[in-house]
C-alpha atoms as a PDB file:
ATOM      1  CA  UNK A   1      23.555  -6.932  26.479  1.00  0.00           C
ATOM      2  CA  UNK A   2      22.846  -5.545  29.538  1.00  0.00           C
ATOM      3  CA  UNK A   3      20.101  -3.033  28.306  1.00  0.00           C
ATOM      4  CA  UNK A   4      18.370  -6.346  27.125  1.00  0.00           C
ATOM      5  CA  UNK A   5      17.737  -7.353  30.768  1.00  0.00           C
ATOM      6  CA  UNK A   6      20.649  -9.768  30.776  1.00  0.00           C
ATOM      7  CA  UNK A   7      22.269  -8.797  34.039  1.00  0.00           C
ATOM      8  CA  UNK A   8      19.196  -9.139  36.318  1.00  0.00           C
ATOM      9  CA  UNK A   9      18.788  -6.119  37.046  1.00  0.00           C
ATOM     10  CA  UNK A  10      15.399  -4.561  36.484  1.00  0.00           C
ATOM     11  CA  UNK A  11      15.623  -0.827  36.212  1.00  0.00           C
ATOM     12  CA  UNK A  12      18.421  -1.258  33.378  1.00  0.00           C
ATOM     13  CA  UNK A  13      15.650  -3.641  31.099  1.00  0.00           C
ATOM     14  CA  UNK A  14      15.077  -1.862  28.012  1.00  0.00           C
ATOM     15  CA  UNK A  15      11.310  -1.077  27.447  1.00  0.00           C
ATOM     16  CA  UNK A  16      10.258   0.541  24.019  1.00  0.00           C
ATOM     17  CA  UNK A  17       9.302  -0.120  20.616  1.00  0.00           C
ATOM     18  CA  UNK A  18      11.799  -1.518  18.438  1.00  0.00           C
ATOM     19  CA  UNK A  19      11.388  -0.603  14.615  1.00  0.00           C
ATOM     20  CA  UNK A  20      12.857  -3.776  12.762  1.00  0.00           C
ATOM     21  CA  UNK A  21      12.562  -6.185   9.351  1.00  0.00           C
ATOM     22  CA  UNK A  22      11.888  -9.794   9.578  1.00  0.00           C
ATOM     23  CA  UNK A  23      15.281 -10.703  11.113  1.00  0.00           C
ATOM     24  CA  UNK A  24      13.809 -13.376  13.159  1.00  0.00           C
ATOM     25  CA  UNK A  25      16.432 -12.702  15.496  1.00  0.00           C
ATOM     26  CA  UNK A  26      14.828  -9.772  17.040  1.00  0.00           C
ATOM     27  CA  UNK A  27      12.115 -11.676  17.999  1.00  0.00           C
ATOM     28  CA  UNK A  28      13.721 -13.404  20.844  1.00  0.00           C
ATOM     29  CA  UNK A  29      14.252  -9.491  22.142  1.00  0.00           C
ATOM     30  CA  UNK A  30      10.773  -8.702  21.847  1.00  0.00           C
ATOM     31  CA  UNK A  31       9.236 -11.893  23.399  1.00  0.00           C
ATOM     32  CA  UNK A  32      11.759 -10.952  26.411  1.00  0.00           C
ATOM     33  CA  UNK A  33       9.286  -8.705  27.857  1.00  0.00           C
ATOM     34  CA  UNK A  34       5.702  -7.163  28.155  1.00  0.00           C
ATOM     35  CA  UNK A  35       7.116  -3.234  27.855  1.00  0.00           C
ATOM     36  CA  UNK A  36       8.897  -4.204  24.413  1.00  0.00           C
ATOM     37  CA  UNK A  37       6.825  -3.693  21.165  1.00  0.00           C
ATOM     38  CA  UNK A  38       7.795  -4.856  17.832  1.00  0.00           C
ATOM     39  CA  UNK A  39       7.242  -2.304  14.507  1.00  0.00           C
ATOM     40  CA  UNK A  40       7.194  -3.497  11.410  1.00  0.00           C
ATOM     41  CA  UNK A  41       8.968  -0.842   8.198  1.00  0.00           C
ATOM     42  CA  UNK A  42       6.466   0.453   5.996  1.00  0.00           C
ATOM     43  CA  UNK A  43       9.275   1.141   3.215  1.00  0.00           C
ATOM     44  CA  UNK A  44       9.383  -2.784   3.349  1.00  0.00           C
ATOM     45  CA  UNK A  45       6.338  -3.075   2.496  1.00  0.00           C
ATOM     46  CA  UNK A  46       5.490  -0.363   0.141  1.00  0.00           C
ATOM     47  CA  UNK A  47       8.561  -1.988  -1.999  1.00  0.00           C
ATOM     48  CA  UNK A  48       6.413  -5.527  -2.167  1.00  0.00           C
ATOM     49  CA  UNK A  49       3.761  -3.570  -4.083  1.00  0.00           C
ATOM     50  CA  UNK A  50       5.798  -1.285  -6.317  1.00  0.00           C
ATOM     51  CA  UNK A  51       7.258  -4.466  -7.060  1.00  0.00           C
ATOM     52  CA  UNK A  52       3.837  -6.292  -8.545  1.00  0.00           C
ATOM     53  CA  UNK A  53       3.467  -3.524 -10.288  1.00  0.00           C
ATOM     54  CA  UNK A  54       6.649  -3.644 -12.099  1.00  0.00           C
ATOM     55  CA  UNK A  55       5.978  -6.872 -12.900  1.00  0.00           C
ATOM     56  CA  UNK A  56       3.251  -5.905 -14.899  1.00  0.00           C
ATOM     57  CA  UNK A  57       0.742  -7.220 -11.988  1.00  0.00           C
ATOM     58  CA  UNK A  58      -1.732  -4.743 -12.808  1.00  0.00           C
ATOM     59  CA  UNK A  59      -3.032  -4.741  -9.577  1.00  0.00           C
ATOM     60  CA  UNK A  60      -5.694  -2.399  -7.793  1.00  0.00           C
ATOM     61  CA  UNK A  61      -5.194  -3.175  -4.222  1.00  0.00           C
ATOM     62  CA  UNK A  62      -1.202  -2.687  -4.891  1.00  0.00           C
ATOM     63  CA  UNK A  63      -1.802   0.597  -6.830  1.00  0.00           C
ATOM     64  CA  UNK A  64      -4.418   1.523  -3.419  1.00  0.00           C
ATOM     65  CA  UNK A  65      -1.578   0.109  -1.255  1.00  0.00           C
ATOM     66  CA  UNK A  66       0.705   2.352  -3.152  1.00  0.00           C
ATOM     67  CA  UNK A  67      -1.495   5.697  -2.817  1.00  0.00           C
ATOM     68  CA  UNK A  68      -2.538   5.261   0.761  1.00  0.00           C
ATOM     69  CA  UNK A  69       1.258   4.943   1.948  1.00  0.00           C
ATOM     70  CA  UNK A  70       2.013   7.829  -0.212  1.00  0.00           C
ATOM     71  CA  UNK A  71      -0.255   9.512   2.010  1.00  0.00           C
ATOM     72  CA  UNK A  72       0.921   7.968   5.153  1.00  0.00           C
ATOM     73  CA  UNK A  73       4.738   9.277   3.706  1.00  0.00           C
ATOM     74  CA  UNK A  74       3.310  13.134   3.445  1.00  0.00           C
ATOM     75  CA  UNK A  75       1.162  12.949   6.507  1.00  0.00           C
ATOM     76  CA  UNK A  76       4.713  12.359   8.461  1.00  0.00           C
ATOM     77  CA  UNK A  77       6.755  14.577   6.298  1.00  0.00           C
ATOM     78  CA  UNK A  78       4.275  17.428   7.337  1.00  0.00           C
ATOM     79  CA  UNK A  79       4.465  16.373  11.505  1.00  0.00           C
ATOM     80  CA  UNK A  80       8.497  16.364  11.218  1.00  0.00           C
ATOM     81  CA  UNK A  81       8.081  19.702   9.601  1.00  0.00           C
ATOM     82  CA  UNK A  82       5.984  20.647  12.959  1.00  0.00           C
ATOM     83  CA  UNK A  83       8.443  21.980  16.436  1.00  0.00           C
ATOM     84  CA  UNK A  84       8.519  19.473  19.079  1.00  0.00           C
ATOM     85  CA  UNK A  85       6.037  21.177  21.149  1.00  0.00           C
ATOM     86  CA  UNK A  86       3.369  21.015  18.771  1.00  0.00           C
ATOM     87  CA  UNK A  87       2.833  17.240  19.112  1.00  0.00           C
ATOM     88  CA  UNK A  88       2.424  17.433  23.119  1.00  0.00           C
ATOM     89  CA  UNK A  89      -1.192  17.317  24.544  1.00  0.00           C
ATOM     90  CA  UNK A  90      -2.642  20.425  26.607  1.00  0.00           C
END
């Protein structure tokens, strides 16, 4: 627990984001600190929608919902296809 900040010392606090579900236990490691971000999982989501679908919801904003993180999905397919240099500024 010590990357947590539990042992007082503050160079070993962990600062970052922390990609997570709804586990509400995580949010008592997020609230710990200002440096510590919480991200939510977009295949989480995207499974609500194609789910009201299924159900024969009939839904626009799940079928836009749908198509926009379809797009999100090959926009970030294409970057991890990219070398590591070509996300860095300059």
């Amino acid at each position: 627990m010590a990357f947590l900040g539990t042992s007082g010392d503050e160079h070993s606090r962990w600062r970052g984001t922390s990609v997570r579900d709804k586990y509400e236990a995580y949010d008592s490691v997020i609230g710990a600190g200002r440096e510590r971000v919480a991200a939510g999982r977009l295949a989480h989501a995207r499974r609500k929608f194609d789910e009201l679908l299924l159900e024969g919801g009939g839904s626009a904003v799940a079928t836009e919902a749908l198509h926009r993180i379809a797009q999100i999905y090959r926009v970030a397919r294409e970057l991890t296809a990219l070398p590591a240099q070509a996300g860095l500024p300059g």
